[in-house]
Protein backbone atom coordinates (compact mmCIF):
# COMPACT_ATOMS: atom_id res chain seq x y z
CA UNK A 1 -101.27 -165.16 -92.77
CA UNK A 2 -104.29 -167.36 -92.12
CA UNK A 3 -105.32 -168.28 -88.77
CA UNK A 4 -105.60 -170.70 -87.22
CA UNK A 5 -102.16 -171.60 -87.75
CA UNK A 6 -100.78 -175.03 -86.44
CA UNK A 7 -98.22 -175.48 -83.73
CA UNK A 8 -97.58 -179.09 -83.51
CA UNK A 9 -98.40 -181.65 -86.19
CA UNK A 10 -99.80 -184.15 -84.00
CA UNK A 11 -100.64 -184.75 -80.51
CA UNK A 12 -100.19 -188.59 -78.45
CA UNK A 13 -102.83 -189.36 -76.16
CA UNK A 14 -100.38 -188.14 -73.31
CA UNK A 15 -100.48 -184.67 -74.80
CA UNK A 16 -103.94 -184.59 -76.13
CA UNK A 17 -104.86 -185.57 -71.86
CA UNK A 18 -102.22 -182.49 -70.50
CA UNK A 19 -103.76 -179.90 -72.76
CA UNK A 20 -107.43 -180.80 -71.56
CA UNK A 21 -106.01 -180.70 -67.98
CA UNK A 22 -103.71 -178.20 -67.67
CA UNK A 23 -103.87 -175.69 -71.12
CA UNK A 24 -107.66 -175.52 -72.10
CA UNK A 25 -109.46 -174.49 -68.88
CA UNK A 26 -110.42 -171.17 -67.69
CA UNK A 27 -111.18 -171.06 -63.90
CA UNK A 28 -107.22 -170.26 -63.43
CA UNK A 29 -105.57 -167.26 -62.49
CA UNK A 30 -104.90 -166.89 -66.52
CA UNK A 31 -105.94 -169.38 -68.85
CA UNK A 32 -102.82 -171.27 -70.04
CA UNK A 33 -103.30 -170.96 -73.55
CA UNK A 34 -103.21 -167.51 -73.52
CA UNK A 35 -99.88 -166.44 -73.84
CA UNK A 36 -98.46 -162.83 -73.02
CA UNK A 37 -95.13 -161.25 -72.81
CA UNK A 38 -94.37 -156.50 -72.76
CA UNK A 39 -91.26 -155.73 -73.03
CA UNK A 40 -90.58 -151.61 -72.77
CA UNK A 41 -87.35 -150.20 -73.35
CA UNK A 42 -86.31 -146.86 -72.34
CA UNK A 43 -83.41 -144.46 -72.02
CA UNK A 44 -82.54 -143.66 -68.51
CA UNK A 45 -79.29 -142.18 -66.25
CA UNK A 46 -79.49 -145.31 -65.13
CA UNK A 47 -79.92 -147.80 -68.34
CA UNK A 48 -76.81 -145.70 -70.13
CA UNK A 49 -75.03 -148.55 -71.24
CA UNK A 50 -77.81 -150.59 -72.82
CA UNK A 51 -80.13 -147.86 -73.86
CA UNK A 52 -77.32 -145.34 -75.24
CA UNK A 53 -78.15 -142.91 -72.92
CA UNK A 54 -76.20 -139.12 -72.58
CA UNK A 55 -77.19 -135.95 -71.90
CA UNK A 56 -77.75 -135.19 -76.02
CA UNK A 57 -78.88 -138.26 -76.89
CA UNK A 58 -82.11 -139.16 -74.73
CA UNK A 59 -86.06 -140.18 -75.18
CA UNK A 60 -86.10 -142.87 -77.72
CA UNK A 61 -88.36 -145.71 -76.25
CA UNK A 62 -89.39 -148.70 -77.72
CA UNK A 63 -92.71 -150.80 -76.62
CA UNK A 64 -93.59 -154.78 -77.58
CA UNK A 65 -96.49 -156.44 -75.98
CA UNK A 66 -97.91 -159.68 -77.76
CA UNK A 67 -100.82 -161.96 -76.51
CA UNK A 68 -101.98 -164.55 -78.23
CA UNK A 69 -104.74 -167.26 -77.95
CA UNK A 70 -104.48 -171.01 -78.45
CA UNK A 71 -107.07 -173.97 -78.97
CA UNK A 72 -106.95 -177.15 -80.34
CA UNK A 73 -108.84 -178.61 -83.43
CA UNK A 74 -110.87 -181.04 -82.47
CA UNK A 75 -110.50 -183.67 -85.14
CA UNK A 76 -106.75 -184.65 -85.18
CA UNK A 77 -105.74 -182.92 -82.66
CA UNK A 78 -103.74 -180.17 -83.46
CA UNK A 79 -102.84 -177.22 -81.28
CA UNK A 80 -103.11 -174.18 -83.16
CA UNK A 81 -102.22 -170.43 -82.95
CA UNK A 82 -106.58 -169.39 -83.34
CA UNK A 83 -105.43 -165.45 -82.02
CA UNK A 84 -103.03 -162.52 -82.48
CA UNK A 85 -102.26 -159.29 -80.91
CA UNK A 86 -98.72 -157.90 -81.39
CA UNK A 87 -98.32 -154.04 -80.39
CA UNK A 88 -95.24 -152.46 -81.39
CA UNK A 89 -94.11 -148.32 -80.28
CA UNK A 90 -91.67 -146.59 -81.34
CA UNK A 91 -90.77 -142.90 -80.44
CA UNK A 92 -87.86 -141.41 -81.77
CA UNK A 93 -85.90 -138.24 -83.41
CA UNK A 94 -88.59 -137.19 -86.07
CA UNK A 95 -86.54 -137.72 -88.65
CA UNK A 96 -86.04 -140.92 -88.04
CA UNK A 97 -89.98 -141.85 -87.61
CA UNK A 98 -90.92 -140.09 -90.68
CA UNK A 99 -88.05 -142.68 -92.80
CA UNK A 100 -89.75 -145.35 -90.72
CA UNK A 101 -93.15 -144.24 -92.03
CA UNK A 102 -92.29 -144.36 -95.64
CA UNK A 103 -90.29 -147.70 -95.31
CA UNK A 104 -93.39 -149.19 -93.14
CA UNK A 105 -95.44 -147.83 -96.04
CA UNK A 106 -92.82 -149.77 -98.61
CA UNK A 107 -92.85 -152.84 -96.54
CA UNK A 108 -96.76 -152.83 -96.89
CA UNK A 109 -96.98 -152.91 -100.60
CA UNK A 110 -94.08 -154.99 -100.99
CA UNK A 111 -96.25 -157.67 -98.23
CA UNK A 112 -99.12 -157.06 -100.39
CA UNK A 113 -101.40 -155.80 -97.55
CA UNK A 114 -104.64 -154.29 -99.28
CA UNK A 115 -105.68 -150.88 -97.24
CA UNK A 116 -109.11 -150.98 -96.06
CA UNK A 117 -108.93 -147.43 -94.60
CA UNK A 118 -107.20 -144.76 -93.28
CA UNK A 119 -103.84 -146.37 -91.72
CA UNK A 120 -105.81 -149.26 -91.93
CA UNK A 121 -104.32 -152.55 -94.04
CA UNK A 122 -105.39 -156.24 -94.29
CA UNK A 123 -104.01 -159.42 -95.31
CA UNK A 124 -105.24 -162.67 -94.85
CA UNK A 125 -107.13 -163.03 -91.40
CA UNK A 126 -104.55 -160.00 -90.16
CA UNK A 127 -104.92 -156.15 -89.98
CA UNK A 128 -102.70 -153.67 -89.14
CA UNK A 129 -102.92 -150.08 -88.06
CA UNK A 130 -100.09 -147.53 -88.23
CA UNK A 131 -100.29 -144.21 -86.38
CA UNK A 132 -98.11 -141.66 -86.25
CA UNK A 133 -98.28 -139.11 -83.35
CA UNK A 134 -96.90 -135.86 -82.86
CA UNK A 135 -97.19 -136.79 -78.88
CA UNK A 136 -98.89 -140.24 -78.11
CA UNK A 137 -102.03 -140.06 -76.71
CA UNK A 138 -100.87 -142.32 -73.79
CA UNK A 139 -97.69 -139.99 -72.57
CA UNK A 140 -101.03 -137.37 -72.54
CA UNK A 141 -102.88 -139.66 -70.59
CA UNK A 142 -99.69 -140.11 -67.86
CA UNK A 143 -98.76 -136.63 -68.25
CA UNK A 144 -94.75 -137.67 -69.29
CA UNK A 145 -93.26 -135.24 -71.71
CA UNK A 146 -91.99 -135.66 -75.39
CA UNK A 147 -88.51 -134.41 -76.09
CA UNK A 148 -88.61 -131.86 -78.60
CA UNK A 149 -88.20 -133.20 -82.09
CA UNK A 150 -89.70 -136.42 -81.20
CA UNK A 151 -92.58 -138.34 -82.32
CA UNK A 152 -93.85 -141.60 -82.06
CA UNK A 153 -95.28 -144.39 -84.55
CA UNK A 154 -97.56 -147.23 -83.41
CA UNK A 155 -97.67 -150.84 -85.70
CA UNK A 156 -100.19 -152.97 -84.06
CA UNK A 157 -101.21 -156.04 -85.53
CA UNK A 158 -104.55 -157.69 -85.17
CA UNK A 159 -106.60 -161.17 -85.88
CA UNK A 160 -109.67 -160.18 -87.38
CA UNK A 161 -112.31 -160.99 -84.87
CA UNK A 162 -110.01 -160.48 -81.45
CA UNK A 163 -112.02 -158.93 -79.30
CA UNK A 164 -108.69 -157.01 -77.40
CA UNK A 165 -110.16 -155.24 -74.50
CA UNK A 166 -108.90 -151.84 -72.88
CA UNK A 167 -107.75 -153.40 -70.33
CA UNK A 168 -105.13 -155.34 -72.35
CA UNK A 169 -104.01 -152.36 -74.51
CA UNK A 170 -103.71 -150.25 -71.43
CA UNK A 171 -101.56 -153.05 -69.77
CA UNK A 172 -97.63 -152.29 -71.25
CA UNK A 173 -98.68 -148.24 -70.66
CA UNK A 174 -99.26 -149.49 -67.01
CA UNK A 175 -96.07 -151.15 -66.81
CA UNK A 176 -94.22 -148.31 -68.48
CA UNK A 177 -95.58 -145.86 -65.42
CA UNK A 178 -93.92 -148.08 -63.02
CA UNK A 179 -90.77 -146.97 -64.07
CA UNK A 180 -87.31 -148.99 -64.88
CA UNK A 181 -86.93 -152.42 -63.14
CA UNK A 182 -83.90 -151.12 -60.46
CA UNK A 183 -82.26 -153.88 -59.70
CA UNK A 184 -81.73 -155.29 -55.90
CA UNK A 185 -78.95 -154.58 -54.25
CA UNK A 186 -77.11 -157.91 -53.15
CA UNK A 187 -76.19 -158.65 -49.78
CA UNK A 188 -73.61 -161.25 -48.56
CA UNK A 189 -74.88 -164.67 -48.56
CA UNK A 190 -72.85 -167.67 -47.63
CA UNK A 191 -72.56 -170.56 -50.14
CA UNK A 192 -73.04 -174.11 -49.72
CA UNK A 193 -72.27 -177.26 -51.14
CA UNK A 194 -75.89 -179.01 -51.00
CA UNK A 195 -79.26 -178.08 -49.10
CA UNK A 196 -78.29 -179.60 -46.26
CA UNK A 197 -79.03 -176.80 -43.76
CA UNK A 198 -82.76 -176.94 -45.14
CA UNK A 199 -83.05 -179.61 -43.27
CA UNK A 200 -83.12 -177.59 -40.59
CA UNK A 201 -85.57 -175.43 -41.51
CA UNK A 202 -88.41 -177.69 -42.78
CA UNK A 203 -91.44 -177.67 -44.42
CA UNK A 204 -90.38 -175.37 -46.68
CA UNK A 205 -92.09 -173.56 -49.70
CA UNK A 206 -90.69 -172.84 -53.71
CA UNK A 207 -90.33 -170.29 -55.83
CA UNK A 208 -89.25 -171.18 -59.54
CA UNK A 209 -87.61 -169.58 -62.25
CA UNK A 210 -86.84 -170.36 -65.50
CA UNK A 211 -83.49 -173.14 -64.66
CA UNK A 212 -86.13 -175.97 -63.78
CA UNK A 213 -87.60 -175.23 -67.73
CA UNK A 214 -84.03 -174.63 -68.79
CA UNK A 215 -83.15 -178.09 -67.66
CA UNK A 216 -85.87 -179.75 -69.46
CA UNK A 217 -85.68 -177.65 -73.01
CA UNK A 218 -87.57 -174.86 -72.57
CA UNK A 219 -85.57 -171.63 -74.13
CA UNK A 220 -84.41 -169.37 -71.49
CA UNK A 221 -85.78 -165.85 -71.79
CA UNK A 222 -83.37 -163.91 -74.47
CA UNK A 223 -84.65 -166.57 -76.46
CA UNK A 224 -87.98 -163.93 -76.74
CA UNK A 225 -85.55 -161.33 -76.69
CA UNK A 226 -84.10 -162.24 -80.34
CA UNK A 227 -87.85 -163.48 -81.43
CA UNK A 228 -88.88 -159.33 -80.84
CA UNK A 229 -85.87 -158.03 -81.50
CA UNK A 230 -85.62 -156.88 -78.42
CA UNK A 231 -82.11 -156.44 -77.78
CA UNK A 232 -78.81 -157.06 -80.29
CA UNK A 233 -78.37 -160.27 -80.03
CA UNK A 234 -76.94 -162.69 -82.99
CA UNK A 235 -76.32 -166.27 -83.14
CA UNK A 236 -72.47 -165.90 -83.36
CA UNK A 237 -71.44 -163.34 -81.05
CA UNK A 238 -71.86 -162.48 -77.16
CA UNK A 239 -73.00 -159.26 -76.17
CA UNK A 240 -72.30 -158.77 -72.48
CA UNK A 241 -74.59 -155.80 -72.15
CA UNK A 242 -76.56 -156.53 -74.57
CA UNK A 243 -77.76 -153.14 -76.08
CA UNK A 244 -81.62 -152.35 -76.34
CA UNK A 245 -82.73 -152.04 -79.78
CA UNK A 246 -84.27 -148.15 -79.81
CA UNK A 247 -83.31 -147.28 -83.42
CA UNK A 248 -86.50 -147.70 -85.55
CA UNK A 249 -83.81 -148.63 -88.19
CA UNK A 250 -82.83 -151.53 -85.56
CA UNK A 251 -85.71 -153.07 -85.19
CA UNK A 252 -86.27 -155.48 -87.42
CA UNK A 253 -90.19 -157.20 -85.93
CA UNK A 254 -92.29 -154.67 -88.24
CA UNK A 255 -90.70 -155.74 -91.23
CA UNK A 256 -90.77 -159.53 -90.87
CA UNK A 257 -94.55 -159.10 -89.87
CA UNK A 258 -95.31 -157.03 -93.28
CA UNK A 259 -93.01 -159.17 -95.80
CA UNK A 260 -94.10 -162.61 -94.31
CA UNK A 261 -95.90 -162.90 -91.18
CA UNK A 262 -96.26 -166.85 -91.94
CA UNK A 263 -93.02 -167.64 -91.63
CA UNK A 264 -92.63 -164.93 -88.71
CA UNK A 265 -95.15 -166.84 -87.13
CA UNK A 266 -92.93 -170.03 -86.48
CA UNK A 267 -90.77 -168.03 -84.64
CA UNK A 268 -93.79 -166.53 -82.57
CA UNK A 269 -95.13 -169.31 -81.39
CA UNK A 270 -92.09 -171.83 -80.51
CA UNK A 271 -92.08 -170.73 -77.21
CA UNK A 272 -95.43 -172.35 -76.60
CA UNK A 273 -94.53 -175.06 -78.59
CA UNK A 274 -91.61 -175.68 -76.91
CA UNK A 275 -93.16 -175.28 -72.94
CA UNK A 276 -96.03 -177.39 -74.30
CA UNK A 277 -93.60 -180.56 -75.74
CA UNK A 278 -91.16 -180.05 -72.34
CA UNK A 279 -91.97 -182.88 -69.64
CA UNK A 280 -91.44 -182.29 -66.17
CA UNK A 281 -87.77 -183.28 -65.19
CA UNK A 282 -86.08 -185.56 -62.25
CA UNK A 283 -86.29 -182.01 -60.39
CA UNK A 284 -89.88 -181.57 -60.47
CA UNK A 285 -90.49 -184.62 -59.55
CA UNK A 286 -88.02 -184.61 -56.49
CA UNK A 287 -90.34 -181.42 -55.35
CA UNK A 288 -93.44 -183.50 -55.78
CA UNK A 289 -91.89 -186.45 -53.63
CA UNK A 290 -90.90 -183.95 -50.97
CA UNK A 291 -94.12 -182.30 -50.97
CA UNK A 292 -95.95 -185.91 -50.55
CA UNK A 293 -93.45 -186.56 -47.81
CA UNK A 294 -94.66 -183.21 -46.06
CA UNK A 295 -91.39 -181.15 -45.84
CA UNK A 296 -92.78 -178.82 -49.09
CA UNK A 297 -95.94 -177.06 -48.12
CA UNK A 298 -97.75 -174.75 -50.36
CA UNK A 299 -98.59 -174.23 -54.06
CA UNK A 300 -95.12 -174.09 -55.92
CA UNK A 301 -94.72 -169.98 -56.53
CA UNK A 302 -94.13 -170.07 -60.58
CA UNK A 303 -92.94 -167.55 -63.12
CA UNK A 304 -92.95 -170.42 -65.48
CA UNK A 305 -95.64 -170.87 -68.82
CA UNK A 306 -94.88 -173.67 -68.91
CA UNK A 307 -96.70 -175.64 -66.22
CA UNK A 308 -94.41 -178.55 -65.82
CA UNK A 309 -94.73 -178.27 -61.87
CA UNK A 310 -98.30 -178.71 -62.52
CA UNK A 311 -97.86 -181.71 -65.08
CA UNK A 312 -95.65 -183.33 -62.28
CA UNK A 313 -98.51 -183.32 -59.61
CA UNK A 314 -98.33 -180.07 -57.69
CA UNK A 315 -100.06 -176.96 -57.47
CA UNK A 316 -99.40 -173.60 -58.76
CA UNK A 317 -99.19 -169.90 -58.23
CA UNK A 318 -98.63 -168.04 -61.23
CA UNK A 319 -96.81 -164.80 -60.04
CA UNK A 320 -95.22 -163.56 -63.17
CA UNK A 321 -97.75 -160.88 -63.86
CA UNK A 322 -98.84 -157.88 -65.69
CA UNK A 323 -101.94 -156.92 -63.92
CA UNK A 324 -101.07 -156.71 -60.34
CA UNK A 325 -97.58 -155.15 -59.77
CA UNK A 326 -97.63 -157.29 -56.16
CA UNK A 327 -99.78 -160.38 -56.71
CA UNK A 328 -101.18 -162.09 -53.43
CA UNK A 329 -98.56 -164.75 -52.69
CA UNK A 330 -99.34 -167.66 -50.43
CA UNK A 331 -96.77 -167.62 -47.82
CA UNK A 332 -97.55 -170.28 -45.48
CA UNK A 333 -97.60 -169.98 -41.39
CA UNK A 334 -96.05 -173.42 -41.00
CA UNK A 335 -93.37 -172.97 -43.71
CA UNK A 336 -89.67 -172.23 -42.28
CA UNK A 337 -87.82 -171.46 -45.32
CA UNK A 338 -87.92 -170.18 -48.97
CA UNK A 339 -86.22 -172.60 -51.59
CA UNK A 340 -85.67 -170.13 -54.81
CA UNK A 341 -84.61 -172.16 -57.88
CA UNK A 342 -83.12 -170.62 -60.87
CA UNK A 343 -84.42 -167.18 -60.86
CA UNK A 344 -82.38 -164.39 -61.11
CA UNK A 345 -84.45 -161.30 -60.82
CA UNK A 346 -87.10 -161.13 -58.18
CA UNK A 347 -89.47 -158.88 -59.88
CA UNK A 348 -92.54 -159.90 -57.61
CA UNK A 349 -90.13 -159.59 -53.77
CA UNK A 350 -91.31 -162.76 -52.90
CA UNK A 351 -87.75 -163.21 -51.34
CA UNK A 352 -87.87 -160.15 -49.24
CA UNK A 353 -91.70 -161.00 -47.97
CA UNK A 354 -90.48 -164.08 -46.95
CA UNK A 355 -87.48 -162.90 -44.82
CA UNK A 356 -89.72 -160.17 -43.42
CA UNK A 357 -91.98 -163.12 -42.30
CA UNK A 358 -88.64 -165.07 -40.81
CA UNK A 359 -88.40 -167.58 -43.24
CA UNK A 360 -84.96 -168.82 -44.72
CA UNK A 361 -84.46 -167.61 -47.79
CA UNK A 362 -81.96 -170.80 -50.25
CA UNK A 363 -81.40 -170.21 -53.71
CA UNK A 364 -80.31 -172.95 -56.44
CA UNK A 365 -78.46 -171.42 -59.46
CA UNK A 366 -75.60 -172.04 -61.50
CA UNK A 367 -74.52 -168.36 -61.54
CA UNK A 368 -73.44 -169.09 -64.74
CA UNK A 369 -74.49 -170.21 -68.29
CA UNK A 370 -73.15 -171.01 -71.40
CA UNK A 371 -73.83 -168.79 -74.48
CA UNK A 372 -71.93 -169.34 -78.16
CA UNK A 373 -69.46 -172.11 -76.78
CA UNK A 374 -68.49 -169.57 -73.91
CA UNK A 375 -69.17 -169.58 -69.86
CA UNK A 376 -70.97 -166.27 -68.98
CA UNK A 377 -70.87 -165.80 -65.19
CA UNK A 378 -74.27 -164.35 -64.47
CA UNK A 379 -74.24 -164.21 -60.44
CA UNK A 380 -77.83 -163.65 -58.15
CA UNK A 381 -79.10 -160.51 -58.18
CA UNK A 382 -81.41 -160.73 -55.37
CA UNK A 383 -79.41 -162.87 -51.91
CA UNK A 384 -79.04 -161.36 -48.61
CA UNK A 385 -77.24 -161.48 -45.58
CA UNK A 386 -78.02 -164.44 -43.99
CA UNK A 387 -79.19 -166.35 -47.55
CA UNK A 388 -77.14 -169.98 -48.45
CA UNK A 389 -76.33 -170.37 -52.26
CA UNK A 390 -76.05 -173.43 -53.62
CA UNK A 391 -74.16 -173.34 -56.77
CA UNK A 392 -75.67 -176.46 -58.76
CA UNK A 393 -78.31 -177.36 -61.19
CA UNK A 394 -82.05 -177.93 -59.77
CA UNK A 395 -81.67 -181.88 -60.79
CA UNK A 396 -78.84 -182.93 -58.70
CA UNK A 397 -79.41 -180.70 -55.68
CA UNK A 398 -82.83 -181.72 -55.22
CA UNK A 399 -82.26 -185.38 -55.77
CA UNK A 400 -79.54 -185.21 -53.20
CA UNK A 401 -81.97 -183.52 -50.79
CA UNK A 402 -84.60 -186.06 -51.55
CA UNK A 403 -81.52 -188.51 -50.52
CA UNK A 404 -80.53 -186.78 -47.00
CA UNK A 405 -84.42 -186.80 -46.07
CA UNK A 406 -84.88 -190.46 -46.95
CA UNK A 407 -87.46 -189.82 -49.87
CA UNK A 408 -87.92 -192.27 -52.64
CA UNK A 409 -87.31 -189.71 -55.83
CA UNK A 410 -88.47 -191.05 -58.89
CA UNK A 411 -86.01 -190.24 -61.79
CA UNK A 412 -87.99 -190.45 -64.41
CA UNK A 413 -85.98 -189.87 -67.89
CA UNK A 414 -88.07 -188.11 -70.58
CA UNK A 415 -87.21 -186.47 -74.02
CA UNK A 416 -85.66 -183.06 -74.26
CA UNK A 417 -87.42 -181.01 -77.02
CA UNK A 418 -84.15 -178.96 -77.10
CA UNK A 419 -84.56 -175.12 -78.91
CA UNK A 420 -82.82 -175.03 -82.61
């Protein structure tokens, strides 16, 4: 693989004039076109039916974390992947690691990688590094035990050049030590037809989650889960739970990198691509005529890339973070109520620090999607007595609020860059 390696052919002077404003500068919170995601998979009591969990069959784990850099050449322009780091661990039964060693090994010749020292490989502008550990120097480090007859194999893949600092290979370890995500317990919210009762509990502030970038053709979420094999997931089946991938036989990333990170790297970076050709929708700008109209204060809280709030005219706070466990949130005095659109797992309590400041907590949601030709409910996780539900799409529900306040909301059609 040779880097840098191009994202989209060709930008319009629309896009060229969003990535200069909104992608390429670094005074934010995190630079936009840096792009991060950890995923860290686990067996637990409490994760039994996705990690395989019983009382004889416990301790495999299984760690992703991937951060890449973008830039733009200059001369056409052409965004371009210019930066990789892709750390994969693995701990398992040790017979199962030591097959994974030799077919790692296998997969390496077959790639053509050329080892430049010990456990040390290069192709291209890549290396790669595989270690195998007895006990990994990080469950030393956080003093967690390995199950005897377990070891552990890292894979990490590097640009030559990327200057990865401590801080970022420390970062998934962090997470891990945080423990499984246990999910809120839900309360009993009452369920509306539109936002009308907001209007009683104006200027109000939002948090969103991915259904705004859902409705305007960003992938949702699992989409990264079937890029890093993540969990088992195909393209003609549903999976209602979903099972991690913990088997190093499973998992699938390792190979693809060795035998043809090129084409791998398609996969790898349509997610940018993808948040990068979205436009904002008819919801986003319905939020930026109710802000202008006064009855949205604040920054809009995102957990969104893809900065479409942004692109639409309003300012952001990116909370979905992997170096502050709580980020600082700006919860307004003057703002009566919390508007949470499309997101399902409240991993930062914004929703509960609101309510413990006596705001209104709405949600907008579907509770449902569609997956393989099929309806999957897929209700809140996170409402609470005295929440209202609105079961609808982030389009029509803010429109129609724009409608009962008397704002002007301009629907502005634009193309959906649908996934494929």
């Amino acid at each position: 693989m040779f880097l840098p390696h191009p994202v989209i052919d060709q930008l319009d002077e629309s896009q060229e004039a969003a990535w200069y404003e909104h992608f390429a500068g670094t005074g934010r919170e995190r630079p936009r076109a840096i792009e991060e995601g950890i995923w860290r998979r686990t067996q637990d009591p409490a994760n039994a039916a996705r990690s395989g969990w019983t009382e004889g069959e416990h301790g495999r784990r299984r760690i992703v974390h991937y951060r890449y850099r973008f830039d733009i050449d200059y001369t056409f322009p052409v965004p371009r992947l210019a930066d990789l780091y892709l750390y994969t661990s693995v701990r398992a039964p040790e017979a199962e690691i030591d097959t994974y060693l030799g077919e790692v090994r296998a997969w390496l010749i077959e790639g053509r990688w050329r080892q430049t020292g010990d456990g040390v490989w290069s192709k291209g502008d890549l290396r790669v590094t595989v270690t195998a550990y007895d006990v990994h120097p990080q469950d030393e480090r956080g003093s967690r035990d390995t199950p005897e007859g377990f070891r552990s194999l890292d894979v990490v893949f590097v640009s030559e050049d990327f200057q990865v600092t401590r801080t970022v290979r420390q970062l998934p370890w962090d997470v891990l030590s945080g423990g499984i995500r246990v999910k809120d317990k839900r309360g009993n919210p009452s369920y509306a037809d539109d936002l009308g009762e907001l209007k009683n509990h104006l200027p109000f502030q939002v948090e969103l989650g991915c259904g705004t970038s859902v409705e305007a053709g960003v992938p949702p979420l699992h989409f990264l889960h079937r890029v890093y094999r993540v969990t088992e997931r195909t393209d003609n089946a549903m999976k209602e739970t979903h099972p991690f991938v913990l088997s190093p036989q499973k998992d699938t990333l390792v190979k693809e990198m060795l035998l043809d990170a090129t084409a791998k790297a398609e996969e790898l970076v349509a997610m940018f691509r993808f948040s990068f050709l979205a436009r904002p929708t008819a919801a986003h700008h319905a939020l930026k005529a109710l802000h202008d109209a006064g009855h949205m204060v604040g920054p809009v809280l995102q957990h969104n890339f893809d900065l479409l709030a942004a692109r639409a005219g309003l300012a952001e706070c990116f909370v979905r973070r992997y170096d502050q466990k709580i980020p600082p949130v700006p919860l307004l005095a003057e703002a009566r109520a919390l508007l949470v659109i499309g997101l399902h797992a409240d991993r930062r309590s914004i929703e509960k620090r609101a309510r413990e400041r006596g705001m209104k907590v709405f949600f907008v949601d579907t509770e449902g999607l569609e997956e393989f030709g099929r309806y999957l409910p897929y209700p809140l996780e996170g409402p609470q007595d005295g929440d209202v539900v609105v079961r609808a799409e982030a389009t029509p529900a803010l429109v129609e609020l724009c409608r009962q306040l008397g704002v002007e909301c301009p629907v502005q059609p634009h193309p959906v860059h649908a996934p494929r």
